[in-house]
N, C-alpha and C. Protein backbone atom coordinates (compact mmCIF):
# COMPACT_ATOMS: atom_id res chain seq x y z
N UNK A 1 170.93 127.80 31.90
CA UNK A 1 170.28 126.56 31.54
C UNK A 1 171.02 125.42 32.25
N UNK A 2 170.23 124.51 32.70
CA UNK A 2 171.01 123.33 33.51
C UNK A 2 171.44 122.57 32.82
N UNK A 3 172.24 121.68 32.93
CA UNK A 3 172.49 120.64 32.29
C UNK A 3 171.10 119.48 31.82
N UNK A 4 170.61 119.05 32.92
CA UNK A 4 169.18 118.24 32.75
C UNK A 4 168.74 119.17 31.41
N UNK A 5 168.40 120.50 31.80
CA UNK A 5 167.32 121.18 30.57
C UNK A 5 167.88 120.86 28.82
N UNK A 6 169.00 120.82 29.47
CA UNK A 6 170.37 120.86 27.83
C UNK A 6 170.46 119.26 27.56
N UNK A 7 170.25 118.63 28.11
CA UNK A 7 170.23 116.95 27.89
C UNK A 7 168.76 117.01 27.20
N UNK A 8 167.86 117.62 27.91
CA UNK A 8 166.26 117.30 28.01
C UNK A 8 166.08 117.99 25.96
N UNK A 9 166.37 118.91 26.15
CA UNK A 9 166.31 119.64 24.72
C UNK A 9 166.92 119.15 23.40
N UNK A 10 168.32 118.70 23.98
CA UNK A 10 168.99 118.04 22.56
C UNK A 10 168.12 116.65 22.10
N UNK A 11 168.31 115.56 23.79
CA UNK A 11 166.76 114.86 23.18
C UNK A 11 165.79 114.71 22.60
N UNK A 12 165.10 115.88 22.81
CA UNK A 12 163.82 115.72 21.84
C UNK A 12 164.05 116.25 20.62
N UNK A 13 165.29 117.26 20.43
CA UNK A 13 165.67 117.60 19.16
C UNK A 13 166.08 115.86 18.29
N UNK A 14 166.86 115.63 18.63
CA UNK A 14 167.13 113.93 18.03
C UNK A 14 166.51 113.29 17.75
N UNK A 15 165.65 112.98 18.72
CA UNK A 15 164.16 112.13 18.63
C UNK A 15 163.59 112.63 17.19
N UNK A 16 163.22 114.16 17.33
CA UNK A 16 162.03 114.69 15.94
C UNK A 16 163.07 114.37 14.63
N UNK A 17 164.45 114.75 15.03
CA UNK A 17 164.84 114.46 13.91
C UNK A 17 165.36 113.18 13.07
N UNK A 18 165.11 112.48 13.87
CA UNK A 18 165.12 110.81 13.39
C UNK A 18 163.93 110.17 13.47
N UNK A 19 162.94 110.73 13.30
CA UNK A 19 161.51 110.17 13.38
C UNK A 19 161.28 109.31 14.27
N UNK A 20 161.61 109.18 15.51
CA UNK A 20 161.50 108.21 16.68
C UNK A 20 160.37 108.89 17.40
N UNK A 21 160.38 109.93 17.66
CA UNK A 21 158.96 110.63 17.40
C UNK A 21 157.55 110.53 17.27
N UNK A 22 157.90 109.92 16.02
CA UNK A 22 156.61 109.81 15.18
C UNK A 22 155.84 108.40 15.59
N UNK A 23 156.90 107.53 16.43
CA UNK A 23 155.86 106.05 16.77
C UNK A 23 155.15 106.49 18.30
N UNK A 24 155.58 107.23 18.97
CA UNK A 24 154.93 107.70 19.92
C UNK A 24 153.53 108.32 19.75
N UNK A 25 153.83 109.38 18.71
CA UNK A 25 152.04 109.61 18.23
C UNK A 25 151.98 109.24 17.64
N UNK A 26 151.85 108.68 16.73
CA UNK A 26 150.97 107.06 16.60
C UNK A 26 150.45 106.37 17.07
N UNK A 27 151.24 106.03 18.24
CA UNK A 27 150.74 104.95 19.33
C UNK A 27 149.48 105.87 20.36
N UNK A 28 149.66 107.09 20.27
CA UNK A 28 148.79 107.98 21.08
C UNK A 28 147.49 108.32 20.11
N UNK A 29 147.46 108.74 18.76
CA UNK A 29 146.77 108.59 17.95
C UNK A 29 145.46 107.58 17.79
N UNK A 30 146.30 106.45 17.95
CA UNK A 30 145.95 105.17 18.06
C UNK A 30 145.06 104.77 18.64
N UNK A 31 145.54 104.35 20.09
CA UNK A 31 144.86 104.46 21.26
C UNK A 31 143.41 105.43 21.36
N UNK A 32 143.67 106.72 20.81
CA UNK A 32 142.38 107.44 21.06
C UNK A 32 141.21 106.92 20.20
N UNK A 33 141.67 106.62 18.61
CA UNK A 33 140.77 106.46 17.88
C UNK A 33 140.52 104.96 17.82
N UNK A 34 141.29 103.91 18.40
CA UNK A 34 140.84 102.68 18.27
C UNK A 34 141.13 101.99 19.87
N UNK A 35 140.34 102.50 20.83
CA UNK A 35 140.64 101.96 21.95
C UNK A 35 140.67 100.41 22.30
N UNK A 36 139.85 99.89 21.66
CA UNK A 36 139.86 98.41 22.34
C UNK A 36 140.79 97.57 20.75
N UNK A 37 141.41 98.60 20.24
CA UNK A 37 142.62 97.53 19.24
C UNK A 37 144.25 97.53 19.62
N UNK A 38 144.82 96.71 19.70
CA UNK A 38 146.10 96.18 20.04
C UNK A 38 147.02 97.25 19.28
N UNK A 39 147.91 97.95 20.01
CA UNK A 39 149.03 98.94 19.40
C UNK A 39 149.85 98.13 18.62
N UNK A 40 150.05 98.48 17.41
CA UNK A 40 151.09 97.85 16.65
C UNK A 40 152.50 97.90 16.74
N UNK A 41 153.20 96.91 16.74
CA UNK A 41 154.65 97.27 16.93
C UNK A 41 155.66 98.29 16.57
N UNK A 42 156.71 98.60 17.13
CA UNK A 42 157.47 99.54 16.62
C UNK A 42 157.43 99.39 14.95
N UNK A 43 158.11 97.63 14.38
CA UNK A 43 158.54 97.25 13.72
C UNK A 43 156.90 97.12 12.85
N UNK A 44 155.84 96.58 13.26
CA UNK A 44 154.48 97.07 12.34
C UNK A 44 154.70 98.41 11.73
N UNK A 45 154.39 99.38 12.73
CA UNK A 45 154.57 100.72 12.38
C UNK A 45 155.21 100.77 11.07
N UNK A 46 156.55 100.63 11.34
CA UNK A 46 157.75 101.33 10.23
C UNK A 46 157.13 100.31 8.96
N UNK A 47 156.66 98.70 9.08
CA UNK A 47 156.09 98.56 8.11
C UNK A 47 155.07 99.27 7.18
N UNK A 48 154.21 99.78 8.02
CA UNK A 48 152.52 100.67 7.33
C UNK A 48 153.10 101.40 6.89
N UNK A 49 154.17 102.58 7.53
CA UNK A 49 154.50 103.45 6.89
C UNK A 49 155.61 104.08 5.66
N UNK A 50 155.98 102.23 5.50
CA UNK A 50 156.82 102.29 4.19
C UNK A 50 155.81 101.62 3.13
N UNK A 51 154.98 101.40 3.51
CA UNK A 51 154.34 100.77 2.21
C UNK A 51 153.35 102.28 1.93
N UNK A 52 152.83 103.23 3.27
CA UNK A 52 151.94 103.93 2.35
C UNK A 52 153.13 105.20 1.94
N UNK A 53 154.26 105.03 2.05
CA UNK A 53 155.09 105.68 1.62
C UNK A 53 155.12 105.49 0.03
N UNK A 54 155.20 104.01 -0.03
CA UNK A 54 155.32 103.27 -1.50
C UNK A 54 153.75 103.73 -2.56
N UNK A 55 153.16 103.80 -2.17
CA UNK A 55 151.43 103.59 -2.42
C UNK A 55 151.73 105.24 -2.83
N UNK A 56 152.04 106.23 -2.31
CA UNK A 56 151.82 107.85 -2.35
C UNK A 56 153.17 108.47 -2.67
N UNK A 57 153.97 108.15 -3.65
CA UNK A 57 155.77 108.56 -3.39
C UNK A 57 156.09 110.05 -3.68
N UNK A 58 154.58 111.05 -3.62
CA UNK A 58 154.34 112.31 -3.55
C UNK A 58 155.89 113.03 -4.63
N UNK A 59 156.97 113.89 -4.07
CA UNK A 59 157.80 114.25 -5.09
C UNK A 59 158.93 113.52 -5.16
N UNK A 60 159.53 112.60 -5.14
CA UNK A 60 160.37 111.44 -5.25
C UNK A 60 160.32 110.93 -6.96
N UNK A 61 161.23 111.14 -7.52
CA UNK A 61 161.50 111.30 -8.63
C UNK A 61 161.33 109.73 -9.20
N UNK A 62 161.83 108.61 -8.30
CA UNK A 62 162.00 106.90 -8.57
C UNK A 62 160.94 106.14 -7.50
């Protein structure tokens, strides 16, 4: 394995595991289903998705 491949891999391991990830599809998501609407910011994003976090707190005890 090269080095590049071993940089390239731990990367995207990091990425999924810190949800940095997840604004990328989104933003790809996005785009498909609402083409002519403005991508929301990183910082939008993490907003929507703490409030429908808040709205749905699924097994979260508080």
């Amino acid at each position: 394995m090269s080095p590049r491949q071993l940089f390239d891999g731990l990367r995207w391991y990091v990425r999924e595991f810190t949800g940095a990830a997840d604004y990328d599809r989104y933003c790809e998501r996005h785009r498909l289903a609402h083409p002519q609407a403005p991508v929301p910011t990183r910082r939008e994003y993490e907003v929507l998705r703490t409030r429908q976090q808040e709205l749905r707190p699924g097994s979260r005890c508080c």
